[in-house]
C-alpha atoms as a PDB file:
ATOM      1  CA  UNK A   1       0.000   0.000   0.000  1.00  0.00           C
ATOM      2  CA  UNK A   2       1.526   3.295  -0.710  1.00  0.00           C
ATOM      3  CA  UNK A   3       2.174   5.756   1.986  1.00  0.00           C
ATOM      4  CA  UNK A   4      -0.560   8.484   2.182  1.00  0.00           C
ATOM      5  CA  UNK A   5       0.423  12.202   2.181  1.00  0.00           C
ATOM      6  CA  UNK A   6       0.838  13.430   5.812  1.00  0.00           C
ATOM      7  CA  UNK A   7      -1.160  17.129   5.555  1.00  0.00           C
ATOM      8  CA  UNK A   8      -4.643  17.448   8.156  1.00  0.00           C
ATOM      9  CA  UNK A   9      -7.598  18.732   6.080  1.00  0.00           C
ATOM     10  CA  UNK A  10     -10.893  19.438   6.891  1.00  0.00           C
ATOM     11  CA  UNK A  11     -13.636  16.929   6.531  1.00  0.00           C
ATOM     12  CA  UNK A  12     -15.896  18.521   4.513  1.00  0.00           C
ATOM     13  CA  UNK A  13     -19.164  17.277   6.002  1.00  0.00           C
ATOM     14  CA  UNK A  14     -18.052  17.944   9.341  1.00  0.00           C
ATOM     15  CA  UNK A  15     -16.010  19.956  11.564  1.00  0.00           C
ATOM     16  CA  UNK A  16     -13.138  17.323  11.798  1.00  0.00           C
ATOM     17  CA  UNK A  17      -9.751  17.148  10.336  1.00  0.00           C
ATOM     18  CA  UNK A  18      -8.462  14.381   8.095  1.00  0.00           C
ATOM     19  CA  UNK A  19      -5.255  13.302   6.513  1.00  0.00           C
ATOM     20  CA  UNK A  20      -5.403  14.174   2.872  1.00  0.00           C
ATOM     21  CA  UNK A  21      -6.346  10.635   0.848  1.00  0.00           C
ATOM     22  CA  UNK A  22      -3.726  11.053  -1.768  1.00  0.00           C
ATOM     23  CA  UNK A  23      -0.890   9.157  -2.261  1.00  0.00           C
ATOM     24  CA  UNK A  24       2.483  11.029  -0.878  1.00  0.00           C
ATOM     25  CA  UNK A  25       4.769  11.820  -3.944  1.00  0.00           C
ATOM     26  CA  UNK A  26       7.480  13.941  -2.108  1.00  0.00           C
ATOM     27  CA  UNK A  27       8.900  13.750   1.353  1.00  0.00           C
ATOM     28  CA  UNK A  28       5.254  12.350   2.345  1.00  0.00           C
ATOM     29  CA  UNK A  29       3.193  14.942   0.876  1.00  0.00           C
ATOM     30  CA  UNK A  30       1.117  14.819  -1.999  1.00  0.00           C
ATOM     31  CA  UNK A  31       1.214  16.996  -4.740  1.00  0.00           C
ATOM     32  CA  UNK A  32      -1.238  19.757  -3.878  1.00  0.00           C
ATOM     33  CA  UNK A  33       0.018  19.616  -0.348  1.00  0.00           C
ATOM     34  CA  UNK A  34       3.982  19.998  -0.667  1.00  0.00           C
ATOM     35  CA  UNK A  35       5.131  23.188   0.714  1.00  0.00           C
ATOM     36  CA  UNK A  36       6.761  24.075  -2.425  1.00  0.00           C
ATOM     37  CA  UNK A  37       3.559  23.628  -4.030  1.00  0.00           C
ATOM     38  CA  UNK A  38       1.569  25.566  -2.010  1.00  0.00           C
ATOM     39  CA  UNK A  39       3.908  28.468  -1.834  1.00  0.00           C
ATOM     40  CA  UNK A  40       3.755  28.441  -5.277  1.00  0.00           C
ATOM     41  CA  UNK A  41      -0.166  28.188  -5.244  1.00  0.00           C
ATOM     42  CA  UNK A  42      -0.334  31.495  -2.466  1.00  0.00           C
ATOM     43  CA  UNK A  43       2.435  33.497  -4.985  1.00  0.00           C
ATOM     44  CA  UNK A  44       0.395  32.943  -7.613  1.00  0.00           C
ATOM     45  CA  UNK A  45      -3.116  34.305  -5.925  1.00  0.00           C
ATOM     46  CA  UNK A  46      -0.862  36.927  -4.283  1.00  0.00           C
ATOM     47  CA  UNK A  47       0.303  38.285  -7.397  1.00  0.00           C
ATOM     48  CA  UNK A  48      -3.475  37.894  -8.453  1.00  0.00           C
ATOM     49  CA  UNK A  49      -4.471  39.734  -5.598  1.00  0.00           C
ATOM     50  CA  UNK A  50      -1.989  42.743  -5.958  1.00  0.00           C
ATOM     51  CA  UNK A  51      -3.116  43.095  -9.425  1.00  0.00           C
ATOM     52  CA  UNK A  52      -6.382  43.705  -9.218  1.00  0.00           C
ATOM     53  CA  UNK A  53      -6.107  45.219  -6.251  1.00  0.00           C
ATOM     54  CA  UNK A  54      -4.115  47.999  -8.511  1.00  0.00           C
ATOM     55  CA  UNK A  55      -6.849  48.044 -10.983  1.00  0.00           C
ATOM     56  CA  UNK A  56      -9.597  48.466  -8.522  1.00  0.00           C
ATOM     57  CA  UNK A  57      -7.670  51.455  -6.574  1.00  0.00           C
ATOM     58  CA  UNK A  58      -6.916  52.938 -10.396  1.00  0.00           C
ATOM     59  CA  UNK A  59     -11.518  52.631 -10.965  1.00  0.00           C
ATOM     60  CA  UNK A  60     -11.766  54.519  -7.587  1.00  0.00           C
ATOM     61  CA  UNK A  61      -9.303  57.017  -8.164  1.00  0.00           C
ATOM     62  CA  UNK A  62     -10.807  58.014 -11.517  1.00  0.00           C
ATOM     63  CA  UNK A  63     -14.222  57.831 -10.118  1.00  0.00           C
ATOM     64  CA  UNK A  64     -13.556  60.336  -7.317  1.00  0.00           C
ATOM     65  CA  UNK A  65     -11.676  62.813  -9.950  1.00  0.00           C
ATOM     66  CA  UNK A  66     -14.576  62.548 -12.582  1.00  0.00           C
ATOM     67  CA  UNK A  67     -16.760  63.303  -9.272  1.00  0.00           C
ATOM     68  CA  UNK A  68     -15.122  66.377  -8.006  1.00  0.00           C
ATOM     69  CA  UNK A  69     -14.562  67.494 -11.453  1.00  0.00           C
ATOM     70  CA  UNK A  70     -18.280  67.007 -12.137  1.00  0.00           C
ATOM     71  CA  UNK A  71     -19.015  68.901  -9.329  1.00  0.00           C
ATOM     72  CA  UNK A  72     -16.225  72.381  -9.819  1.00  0.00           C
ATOM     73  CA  UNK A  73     -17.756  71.638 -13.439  1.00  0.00           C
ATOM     74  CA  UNK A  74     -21.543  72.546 -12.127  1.00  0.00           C
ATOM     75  CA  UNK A  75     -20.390  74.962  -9.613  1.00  0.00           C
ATOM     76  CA  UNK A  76     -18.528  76.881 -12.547  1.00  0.00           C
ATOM     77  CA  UNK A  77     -22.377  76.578 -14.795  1.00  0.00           C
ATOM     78  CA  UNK A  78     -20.722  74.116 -16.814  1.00  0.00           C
ATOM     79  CA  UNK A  79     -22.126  70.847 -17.738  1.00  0.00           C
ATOM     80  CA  UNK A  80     -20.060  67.908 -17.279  1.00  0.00           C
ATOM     81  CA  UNK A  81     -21.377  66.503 -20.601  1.00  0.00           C
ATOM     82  CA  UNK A  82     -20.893  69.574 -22.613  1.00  0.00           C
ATOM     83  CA  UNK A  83     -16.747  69.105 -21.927  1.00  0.00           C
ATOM     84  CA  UNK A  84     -16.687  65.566 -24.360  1.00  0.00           C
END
């Protein structure tokens, strides 16, 4: 019988912990579960994570100008859609 990997999950029906059911590949962990692996995996969704966290900040920073613009815009008697 081949040696299972040695990471505790959770059981997901229940509020247990298991050992993982896969066979161990590498120094007795699986393949999802090898630290290598999952410090690749958490890079990956960090790097994920910082980009669209730059993209989101980048929608709400051109949001507020077009707001306070809109609004100088009307105090001046200018309408906003007139400037396009």
């Amino acid at each position: 019988m081949a040696e299972r990997c040695k990471e505790t999950v959770w059981d997901g029906s229940t509020w247990r912990h298991r050992k993982c059911l896969h066979d161990a590949t590498r120094d007795g962990y699986c393949g999802q579960h090898h630290p290598d692996a999952v410090k690749r995996r958490r890079g990956k969704a960090e790097a994920r994570y910082q980009k669209e966290s730059a993209v989101r900040a980048a929608k709400q920073k051109r949001e507020d100008f077009d707001r306070r613009a809109g609004a100088r815009c009307r105090e001046l008697g200018i309408q906003p859609e007139d400037i396009r």
